[in-house]
Protein backbone atom coordinates (compact mmCIF):
# COMPACT_ATOMS: atom_id res chain seq x y z
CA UNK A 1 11.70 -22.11 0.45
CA UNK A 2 8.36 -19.48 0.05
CA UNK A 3 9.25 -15.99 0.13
CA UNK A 4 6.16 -15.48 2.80
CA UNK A 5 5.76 -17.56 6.30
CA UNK A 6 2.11 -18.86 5.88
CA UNK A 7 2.94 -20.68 2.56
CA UNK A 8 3.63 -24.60 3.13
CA UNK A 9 3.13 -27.61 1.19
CA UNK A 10 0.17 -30.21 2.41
CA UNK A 11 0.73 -34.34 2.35
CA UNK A 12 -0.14 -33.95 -1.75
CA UNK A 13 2.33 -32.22 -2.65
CA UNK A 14 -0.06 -28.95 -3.05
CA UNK A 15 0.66 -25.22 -2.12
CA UNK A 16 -1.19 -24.05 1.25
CA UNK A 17 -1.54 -20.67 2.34
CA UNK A 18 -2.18 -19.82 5.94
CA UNK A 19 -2.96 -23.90 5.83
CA UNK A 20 -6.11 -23.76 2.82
CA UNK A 21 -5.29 -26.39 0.03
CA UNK A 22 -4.35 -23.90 -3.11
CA UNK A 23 -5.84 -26.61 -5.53
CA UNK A 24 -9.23 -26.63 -3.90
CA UNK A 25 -9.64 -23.12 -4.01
CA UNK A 26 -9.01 -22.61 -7.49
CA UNK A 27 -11.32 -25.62 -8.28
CA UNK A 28 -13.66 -23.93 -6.39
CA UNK A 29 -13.44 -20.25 -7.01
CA UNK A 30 -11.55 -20.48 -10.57
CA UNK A 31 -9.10 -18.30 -11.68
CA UNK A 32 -7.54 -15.81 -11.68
CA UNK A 33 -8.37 -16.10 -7.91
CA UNK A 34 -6.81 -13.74 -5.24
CA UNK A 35 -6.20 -14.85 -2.31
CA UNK A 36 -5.65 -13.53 1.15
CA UNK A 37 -4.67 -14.57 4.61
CA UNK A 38 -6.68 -13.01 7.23
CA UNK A 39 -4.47 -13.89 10.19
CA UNK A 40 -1.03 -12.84 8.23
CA UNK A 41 -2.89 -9.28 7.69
CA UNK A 42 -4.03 -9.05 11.93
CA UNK A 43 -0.23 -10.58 12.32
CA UNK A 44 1.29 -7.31 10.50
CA UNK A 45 -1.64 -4.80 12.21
CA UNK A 46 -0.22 -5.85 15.78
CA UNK A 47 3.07 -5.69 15.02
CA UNK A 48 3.00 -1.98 13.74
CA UNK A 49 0.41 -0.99 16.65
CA UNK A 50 2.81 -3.19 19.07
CA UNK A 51 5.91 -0.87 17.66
CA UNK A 52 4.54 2.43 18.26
CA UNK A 53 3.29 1.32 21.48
CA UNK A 54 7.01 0.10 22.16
CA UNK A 55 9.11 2.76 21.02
CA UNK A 56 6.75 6.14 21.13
CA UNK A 57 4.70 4.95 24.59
CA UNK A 58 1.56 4.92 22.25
CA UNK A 59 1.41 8.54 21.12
CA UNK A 60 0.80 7.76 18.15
CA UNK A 61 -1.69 6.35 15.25
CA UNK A 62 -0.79 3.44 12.23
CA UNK A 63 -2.75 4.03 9.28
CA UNK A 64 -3.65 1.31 7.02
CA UNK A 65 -2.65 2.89 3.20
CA UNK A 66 -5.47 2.20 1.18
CA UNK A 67 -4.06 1.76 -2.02
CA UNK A 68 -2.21 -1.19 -1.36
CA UNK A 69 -5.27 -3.29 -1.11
CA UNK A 70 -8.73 -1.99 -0.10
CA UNK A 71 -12.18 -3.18 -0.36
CA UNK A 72 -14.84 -3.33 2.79
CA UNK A 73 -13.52 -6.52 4.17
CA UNK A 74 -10.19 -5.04 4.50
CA UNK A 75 -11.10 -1.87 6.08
CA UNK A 76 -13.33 -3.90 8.81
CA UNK A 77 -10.46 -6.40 9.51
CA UNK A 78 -8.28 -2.83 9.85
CA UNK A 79 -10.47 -1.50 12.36
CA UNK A 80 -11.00 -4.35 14.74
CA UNK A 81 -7.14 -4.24 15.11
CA UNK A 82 -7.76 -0.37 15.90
CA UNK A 83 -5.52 1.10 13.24
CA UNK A 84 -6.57 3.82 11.33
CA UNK A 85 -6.44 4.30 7.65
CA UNK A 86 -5.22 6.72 4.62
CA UNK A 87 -7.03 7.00 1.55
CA UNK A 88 -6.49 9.18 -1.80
CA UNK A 89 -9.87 9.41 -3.07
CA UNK A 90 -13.25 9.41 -2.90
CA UNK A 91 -13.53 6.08 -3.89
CA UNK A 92 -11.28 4.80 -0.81
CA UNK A 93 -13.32 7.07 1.39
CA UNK A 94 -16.23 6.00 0.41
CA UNK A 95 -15.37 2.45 0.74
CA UNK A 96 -14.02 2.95 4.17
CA UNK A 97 -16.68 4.58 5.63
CA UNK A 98 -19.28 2.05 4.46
CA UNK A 99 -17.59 -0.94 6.18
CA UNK A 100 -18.16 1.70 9.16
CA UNK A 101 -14.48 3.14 9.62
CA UNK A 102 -13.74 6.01 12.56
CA UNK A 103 -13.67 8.99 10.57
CA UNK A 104 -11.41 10.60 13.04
CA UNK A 105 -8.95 7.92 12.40
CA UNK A 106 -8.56 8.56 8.52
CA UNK A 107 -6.07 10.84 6.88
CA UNK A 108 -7.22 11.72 3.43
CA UNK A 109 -4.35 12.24 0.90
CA UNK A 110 -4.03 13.21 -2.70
CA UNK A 111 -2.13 15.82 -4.95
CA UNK A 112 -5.22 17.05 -6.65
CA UNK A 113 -8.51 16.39 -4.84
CA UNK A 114 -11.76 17.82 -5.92
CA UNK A 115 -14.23 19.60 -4.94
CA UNK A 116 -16.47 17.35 -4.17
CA UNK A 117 -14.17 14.89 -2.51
CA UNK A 118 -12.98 17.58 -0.16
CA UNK A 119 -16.82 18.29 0.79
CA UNK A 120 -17.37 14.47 1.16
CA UNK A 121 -14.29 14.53 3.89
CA UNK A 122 -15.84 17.71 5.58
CA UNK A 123 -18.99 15.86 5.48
CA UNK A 124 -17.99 12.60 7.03
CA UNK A 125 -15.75 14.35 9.65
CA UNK A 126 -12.88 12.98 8.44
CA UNK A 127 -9.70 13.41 10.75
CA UNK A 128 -6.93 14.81 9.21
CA UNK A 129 -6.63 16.53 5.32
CA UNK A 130 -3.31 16.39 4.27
CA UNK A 131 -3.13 19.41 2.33
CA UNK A 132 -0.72 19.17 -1.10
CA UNK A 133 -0.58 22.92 -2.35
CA UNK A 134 -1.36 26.27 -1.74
CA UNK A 135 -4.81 25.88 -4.58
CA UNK A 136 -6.05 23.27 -1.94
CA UNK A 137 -5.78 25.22 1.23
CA UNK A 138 -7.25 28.07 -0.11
CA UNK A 139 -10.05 25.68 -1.57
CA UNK A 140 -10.79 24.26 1.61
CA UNK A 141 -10.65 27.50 3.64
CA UNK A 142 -13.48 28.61 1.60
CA UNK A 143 -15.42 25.17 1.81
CA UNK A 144 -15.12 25.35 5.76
CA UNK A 145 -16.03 29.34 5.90
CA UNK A 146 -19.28 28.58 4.01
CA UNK A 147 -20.31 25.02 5.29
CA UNK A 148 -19.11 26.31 9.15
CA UNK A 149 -16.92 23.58 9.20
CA UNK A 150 -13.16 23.57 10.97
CA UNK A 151 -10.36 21.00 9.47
CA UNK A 152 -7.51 19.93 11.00
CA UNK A 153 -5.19 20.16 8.15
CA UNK A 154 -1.31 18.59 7.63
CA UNK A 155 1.15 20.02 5.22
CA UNK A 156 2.84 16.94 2.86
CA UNK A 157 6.46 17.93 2.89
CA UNK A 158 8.93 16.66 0.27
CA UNK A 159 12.41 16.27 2.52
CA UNK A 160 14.26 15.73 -0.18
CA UNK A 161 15.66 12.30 0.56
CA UNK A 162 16.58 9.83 -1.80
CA UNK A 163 14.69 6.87 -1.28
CA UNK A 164 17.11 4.18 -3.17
CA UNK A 165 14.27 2.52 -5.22
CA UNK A 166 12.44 3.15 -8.23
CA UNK A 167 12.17 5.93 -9.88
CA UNK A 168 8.39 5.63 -10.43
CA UNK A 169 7.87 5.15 -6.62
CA UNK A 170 10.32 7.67 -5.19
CA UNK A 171 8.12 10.65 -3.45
CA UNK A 172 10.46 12.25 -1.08
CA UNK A 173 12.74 14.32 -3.72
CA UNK A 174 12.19 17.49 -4.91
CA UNK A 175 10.87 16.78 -8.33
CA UNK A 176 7.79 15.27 -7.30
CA UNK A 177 4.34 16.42 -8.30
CA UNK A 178 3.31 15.86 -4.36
CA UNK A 179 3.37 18.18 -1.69
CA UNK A 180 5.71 21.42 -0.37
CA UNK A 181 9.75 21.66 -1.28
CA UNK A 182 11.51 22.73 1.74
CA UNK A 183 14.11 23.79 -0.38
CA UNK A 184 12.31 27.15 -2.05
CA UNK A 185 10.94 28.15 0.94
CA UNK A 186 7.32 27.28 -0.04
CA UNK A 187 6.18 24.73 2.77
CA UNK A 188 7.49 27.36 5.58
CA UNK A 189 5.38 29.73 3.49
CA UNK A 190 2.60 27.25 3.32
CA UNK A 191 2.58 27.17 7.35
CA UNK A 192 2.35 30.77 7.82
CA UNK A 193 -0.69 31.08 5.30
CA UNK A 194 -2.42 28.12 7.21
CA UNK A 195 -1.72 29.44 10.69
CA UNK A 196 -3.86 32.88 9.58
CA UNK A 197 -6.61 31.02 8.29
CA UNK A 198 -9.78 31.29 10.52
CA UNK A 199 -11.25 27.84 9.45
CA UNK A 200 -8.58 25.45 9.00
CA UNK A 201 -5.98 23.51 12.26
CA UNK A 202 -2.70 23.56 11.53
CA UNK A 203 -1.68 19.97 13.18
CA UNK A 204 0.98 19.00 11.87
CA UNK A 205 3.34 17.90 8.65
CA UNK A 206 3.63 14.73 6.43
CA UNK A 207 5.95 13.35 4.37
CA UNK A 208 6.69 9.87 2.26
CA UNK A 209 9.79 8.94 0.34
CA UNK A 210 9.08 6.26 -1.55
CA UNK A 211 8.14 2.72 -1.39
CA UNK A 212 9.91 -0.37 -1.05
CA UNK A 213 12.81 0.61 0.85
CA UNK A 214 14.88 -1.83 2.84
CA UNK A 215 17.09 0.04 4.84
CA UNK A 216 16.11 2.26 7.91
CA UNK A 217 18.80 5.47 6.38
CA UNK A 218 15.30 6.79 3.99
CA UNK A 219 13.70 6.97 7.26
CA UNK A 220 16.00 8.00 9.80
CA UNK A 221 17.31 11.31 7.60
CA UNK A 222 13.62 11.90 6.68
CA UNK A 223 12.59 12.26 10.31
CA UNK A 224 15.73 14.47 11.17
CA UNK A 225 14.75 16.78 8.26
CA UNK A 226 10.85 16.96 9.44
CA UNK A 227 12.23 17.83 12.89
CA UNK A 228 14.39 20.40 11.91
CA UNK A 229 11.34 21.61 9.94
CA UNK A 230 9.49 21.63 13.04
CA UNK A 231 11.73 23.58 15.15
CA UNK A 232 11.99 26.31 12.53
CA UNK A 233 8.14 26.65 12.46
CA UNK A 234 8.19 26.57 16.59
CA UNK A 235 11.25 29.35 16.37
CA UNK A 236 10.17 31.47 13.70
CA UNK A 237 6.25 31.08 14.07
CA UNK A 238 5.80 30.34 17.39
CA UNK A 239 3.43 27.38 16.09
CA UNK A 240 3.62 23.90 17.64
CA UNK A 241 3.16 21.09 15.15
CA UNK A 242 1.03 18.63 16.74
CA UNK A 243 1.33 15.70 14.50
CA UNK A 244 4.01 14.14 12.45
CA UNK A 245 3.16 11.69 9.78
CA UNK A 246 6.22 10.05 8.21
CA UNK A 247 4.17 8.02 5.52
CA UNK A 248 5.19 4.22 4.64
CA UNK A 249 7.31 2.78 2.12
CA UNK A 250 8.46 -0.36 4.46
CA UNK A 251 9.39 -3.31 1.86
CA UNK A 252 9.26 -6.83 1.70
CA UNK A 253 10.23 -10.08 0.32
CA UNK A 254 8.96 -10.81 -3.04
CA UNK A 255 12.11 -13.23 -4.15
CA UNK A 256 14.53 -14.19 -2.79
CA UNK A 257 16.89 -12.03 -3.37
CA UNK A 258 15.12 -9.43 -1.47
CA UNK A 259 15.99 -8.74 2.23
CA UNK A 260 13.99 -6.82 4.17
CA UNK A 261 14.40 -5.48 7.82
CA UNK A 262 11.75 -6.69 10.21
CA UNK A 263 9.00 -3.81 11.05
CA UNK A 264 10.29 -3.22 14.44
CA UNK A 265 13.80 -2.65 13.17
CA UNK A 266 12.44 0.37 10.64
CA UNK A 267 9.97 1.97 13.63
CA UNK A 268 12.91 1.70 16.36
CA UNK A 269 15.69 3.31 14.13
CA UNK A 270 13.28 6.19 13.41
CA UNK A 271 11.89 6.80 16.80
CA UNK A 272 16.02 7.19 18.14
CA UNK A 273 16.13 10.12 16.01
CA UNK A 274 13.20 12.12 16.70
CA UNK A 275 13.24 10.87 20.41
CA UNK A 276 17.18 12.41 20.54
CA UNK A 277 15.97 15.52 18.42
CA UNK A 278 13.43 16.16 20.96
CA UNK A 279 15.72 15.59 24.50
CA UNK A 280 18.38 17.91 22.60
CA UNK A 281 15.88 20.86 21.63
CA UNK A 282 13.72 20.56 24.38
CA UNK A 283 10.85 19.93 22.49
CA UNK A 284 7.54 18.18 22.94
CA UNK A 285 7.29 14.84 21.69
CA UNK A 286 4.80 14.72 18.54
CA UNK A 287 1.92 12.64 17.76
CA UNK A 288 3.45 10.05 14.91
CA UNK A 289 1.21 8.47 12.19
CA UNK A 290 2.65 6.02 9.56
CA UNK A 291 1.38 4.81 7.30
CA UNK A 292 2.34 0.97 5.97
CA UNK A 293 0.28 -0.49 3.25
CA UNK A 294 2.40 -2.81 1.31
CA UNK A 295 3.88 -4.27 4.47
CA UNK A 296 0.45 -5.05 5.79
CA UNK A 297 -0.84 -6.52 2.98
CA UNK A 298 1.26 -8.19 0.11
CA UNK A 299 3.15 -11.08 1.86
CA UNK A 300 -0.55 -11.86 3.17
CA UNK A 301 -1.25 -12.63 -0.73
CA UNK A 302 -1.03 -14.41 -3.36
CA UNK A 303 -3.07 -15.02 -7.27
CA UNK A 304 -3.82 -18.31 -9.05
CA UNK A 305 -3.75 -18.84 -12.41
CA UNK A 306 -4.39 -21.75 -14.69
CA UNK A 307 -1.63 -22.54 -17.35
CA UNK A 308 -3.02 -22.37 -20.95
CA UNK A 309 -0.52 -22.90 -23.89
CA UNK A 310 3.44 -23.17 -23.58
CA UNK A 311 5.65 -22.10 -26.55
CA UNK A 312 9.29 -23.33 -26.98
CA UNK A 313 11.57 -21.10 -28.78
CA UNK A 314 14.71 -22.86 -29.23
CA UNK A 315 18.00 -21.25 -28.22
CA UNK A 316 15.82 -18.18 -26.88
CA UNK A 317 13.11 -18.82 -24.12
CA UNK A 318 10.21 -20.58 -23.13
CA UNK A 319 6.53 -18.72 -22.39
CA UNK A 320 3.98 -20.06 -20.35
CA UNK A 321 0.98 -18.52 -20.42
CA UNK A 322 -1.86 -18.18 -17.69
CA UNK A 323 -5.58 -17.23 -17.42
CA UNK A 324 -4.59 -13.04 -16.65
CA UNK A 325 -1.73 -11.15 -16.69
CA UNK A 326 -1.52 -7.36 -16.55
CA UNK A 327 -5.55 -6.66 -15.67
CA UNK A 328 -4.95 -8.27 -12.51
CA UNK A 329 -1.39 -7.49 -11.74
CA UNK A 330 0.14 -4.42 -13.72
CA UNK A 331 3.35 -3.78 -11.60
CA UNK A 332 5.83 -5.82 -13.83
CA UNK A 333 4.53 -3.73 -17.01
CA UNK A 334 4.53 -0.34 -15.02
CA UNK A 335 8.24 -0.85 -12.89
CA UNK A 336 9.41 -4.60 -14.01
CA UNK A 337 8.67 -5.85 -10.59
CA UNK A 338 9.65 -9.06 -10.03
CA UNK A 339 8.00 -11.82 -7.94
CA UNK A 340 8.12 -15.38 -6.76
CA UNK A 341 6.30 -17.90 -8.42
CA UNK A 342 5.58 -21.71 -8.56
CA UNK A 343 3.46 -24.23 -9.82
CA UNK A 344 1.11 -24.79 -6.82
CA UNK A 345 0.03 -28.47 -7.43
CA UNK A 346 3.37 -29.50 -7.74
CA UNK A 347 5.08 -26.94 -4.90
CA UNK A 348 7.05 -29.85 -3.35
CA UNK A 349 9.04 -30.38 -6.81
CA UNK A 350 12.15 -28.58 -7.80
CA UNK A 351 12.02 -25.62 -9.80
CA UNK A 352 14.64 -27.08 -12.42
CA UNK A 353 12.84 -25.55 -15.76
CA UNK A 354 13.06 -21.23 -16.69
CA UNK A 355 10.34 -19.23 -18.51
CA UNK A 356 8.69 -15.97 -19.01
CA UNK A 357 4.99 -16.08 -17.51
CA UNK A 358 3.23 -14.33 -20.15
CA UNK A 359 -0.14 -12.80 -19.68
CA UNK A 360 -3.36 -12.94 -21.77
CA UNK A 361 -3.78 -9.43 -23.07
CA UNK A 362 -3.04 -8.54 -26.62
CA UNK A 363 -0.27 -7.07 -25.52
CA UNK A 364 3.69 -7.82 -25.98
CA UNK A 365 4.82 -6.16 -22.34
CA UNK A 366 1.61 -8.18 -20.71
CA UNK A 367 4.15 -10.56 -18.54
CA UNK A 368 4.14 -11.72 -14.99
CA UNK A 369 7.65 -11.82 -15.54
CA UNK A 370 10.92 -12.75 -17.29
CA UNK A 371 13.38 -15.85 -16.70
CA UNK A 372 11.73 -17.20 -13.78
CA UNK A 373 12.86 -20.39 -11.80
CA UNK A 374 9.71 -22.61 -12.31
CA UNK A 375 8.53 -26.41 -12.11
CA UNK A 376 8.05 -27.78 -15.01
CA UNK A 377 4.45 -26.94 -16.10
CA UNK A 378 1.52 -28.30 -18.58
CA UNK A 379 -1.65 -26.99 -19.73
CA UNK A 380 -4.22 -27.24 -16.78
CA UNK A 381 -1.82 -26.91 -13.70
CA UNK A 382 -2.22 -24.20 -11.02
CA UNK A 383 0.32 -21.56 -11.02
CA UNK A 384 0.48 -19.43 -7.82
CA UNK A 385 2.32 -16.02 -7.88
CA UNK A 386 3.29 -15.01 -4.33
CA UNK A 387 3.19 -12.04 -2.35
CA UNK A 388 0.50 -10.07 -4.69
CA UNK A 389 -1.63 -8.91 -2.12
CA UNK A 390 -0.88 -5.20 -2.82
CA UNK A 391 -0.95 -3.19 -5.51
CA UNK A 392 -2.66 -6.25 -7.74
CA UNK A 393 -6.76 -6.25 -7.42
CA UNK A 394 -6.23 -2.31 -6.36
CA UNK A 395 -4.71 -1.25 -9.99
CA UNK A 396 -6.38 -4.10 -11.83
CA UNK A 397 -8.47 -3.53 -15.13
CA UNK A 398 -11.06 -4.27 -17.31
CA UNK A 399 -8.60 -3.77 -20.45
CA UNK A 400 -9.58 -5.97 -23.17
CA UNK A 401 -12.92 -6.36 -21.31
CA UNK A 402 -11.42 -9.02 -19.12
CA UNK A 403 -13.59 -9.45 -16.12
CA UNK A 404 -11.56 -8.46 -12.51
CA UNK A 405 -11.15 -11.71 -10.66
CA UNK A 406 -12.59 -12.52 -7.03
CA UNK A 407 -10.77 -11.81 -3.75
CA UNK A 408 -11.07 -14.91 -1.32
CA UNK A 409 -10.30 -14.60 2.44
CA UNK A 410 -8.81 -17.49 4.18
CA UNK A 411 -9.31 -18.26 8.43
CA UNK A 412 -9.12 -21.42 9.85
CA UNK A 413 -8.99 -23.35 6.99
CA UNK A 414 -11.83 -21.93 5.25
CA UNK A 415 -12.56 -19.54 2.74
CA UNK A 416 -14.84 -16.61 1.84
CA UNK A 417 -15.64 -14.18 -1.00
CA UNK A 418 -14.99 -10.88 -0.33
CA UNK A 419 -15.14 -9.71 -3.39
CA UNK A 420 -17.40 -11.36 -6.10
CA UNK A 421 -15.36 -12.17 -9.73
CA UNK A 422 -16.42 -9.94 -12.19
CA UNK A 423 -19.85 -11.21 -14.77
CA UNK A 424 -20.08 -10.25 -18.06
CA UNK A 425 -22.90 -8.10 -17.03
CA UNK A 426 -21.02 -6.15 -15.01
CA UNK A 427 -18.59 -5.44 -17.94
CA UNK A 428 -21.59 -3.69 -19.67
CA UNK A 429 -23.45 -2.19 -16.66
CA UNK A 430 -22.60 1.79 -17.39
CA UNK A 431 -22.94 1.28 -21.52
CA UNK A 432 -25.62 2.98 -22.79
């Protein structure tokens, strides 16, 4: 019936999540409300850390990907499962490091980092810089020659694989704006630059082809090409990559129509390849980092709204509008995601009504989504959107000067604020 396993239905009738009564929360936290479930998120940590201890003997390192959801909470639940983490900014970094994060256990992405963020990761000791163009290398060269500094640096590779989902979230091909084509000759170039730099470790390559994906064929020609790429650098460098990072991109259910593989299905798949690459080449097994985000933390989600005013348009559709919208959850807007939803104090009902969930920012595109099964709904009830725990408080907004709602953990049946909602005050806090 729920797209995710810790949603039920209590003895009144009322959405639950990881057991927590939906209804109380939003009485007592309001809405738009976040939610999380602590033990789904240490549920997907050990099955990733399991996996790589299963199929690559533990030679290896899962990284939490930021962006899907982080705030300091998050990165401390992260560590006490003993993954490590990715993040693209300063911001992330930051963030990370103040809820007391490993440094050696975070890779620090991005296509265009700056100065100062690549001084903060020297800095902080950060683990592994995953270097996106030649500008960047020879940027941090010089930061490590004058600050004495040595980085261990990887190389993010595009392998040219099409990752059969959205446009918008396919990385892999060679029109991207990240990291090295393979294609032109310019990573293998990149390599051989890196390997005569005095202050930088070359450790090893990275790549990521998208998001979302629910097959393991992405992966498993991804890895083949990376491997090929590191034989070519072994034969015609004589350099031994180290470390092979082959990103994230695992997907889940957000309706039903969706039909993911389980984690361990993607990780196994993947490790056959480079495993048989390695016994047919003679080659060293490498160090493997991935990198799930999404898969760690959006089934663990979910938001609640309140439903304001309904509109009937005869012969055309119905809108039902909530308390937030496209501040708090921009993906339909950005790549017409679509998601699960239900009216959470009446989740044992039949979804026998269809609407568009329409959002309250003064803008037409500002839905949740479009011709959605639904129960039939008044002014005042609960409406729970499921599965939202990535990529929904991380690329929120204050557009319209709507305030960013609060992000509630849920253990053994309680609940905590990890994140306060938003004041007025804060709205105003940098104006001068």
């Amino acid at each position: 019936m729920f797209v995710s396993e810790n949603l039920g239905t209590n003895e009144l009738g009322h959405l639950t999540i990881g057991g927590v009564d939906t209804i109380a929360l939003a009485q007592e936290f309001r809405t738009p409300l976040y939610v999380m479930d602590e033990e789904q998120i240490r549920k997907h940590c050990r099955s990733f850390k399991s996996s790589m201890e299963q199929f690559y003997g533990g030679n290896g390192l899962v990284c939490y990907a930021s962006k899907a959801f982080s705030c300091k909470e998050m990165y401390r639940i992260i560590a006490s499962e003993g993954l490590g983490v990715d993040v693209v900014s300063g911001g992330e970094l930051y963030t990370a490091m103040a809820a007391g994060t490993d440094a050696r256990k975070i890779c620090f992405h991005g296509n265009n980092k700056t100065l100062d963020e690549l001084k903060m990761a020297l800095s902080y000791g950060v683990g592994r810089i995953v270097v996106d163009n030649i500008y960047e290398l020879n940027t941090l060269e010089a930061l490590c020659r004058e600050t004495g500094k040595k980085a261990d640096i990887l190389f993010r590779i595009k392998p040219g694989v099409d990752a059969h989902t959205h446009d918008f979230i396919r990385t892999g091909q060679i029109d991207s704006k990240f990291g090295f084509a393979l294609e032109t000759g310019e990573a293998f170039e990149a390599v051989r630059l890196a390997l005569e730099c005095k202050n930088l470790n070359f450790a090893g390559l990275h790549c990521h082809i998208g998001s979302q994906i629910l097959d393991t064929q992405g992966f498993e020609a991804a890895a083949e090409v990376m491997m090929t790429f590191i034989k070519k650098i072994w034969d015609e460098l004589g350099a031994e990559v180290r470390d092979l990072n082959l990103g994230g991109g695992f997907g889940i259910q957000y309706t039903q129509k969706d039909d993911p593989l389980p984690y361990e299905a993607f990780m196994e798949a993947v490790s056959v390849v480079i495993h048989r690459f390695c016994k047919e080449n003679n080659m060293p097994l490498p160090f493997i980092l991935i990198e799930p985000g999404r898969s760690i933390a959006a089934p663990a989600g979910i938001t609640l709204y309140t439903v304001g005013g309904k509109k009937v348009i005869p012969n055309i559709r119905t809108y039902v509008s909530v308390d937030g919208g496209m501040c708090d959850n921009p993906r339909y807007i950005l790549y017409q995601s679509e998601y699960d939803a239900l009216i959470a104090n009446k989740a044992d009902q039949p979804k026998d009504t269809v609407v568009t969930i329409a959002g309250k920012c003064c803008e037409s595109g500002d839905l949740i989504g479009e011709n959605m099964p639904l129960q039939e709904c008044e002014p005042g009830d609960i409406l729970a959107v499921c599965a939202t725990g990535a990529y929904n408080y991380s690329m929120s907004s204050n557009y319209n000067r709507l305030q960013k709602p609060a992000v509630v953990f849920v253990k053994d049946g309680k609940a905590r604020v990890a994140v306060r909602r938003e004041s007025l005050e804060d709205l105003i806090r940098n104006d001068m």
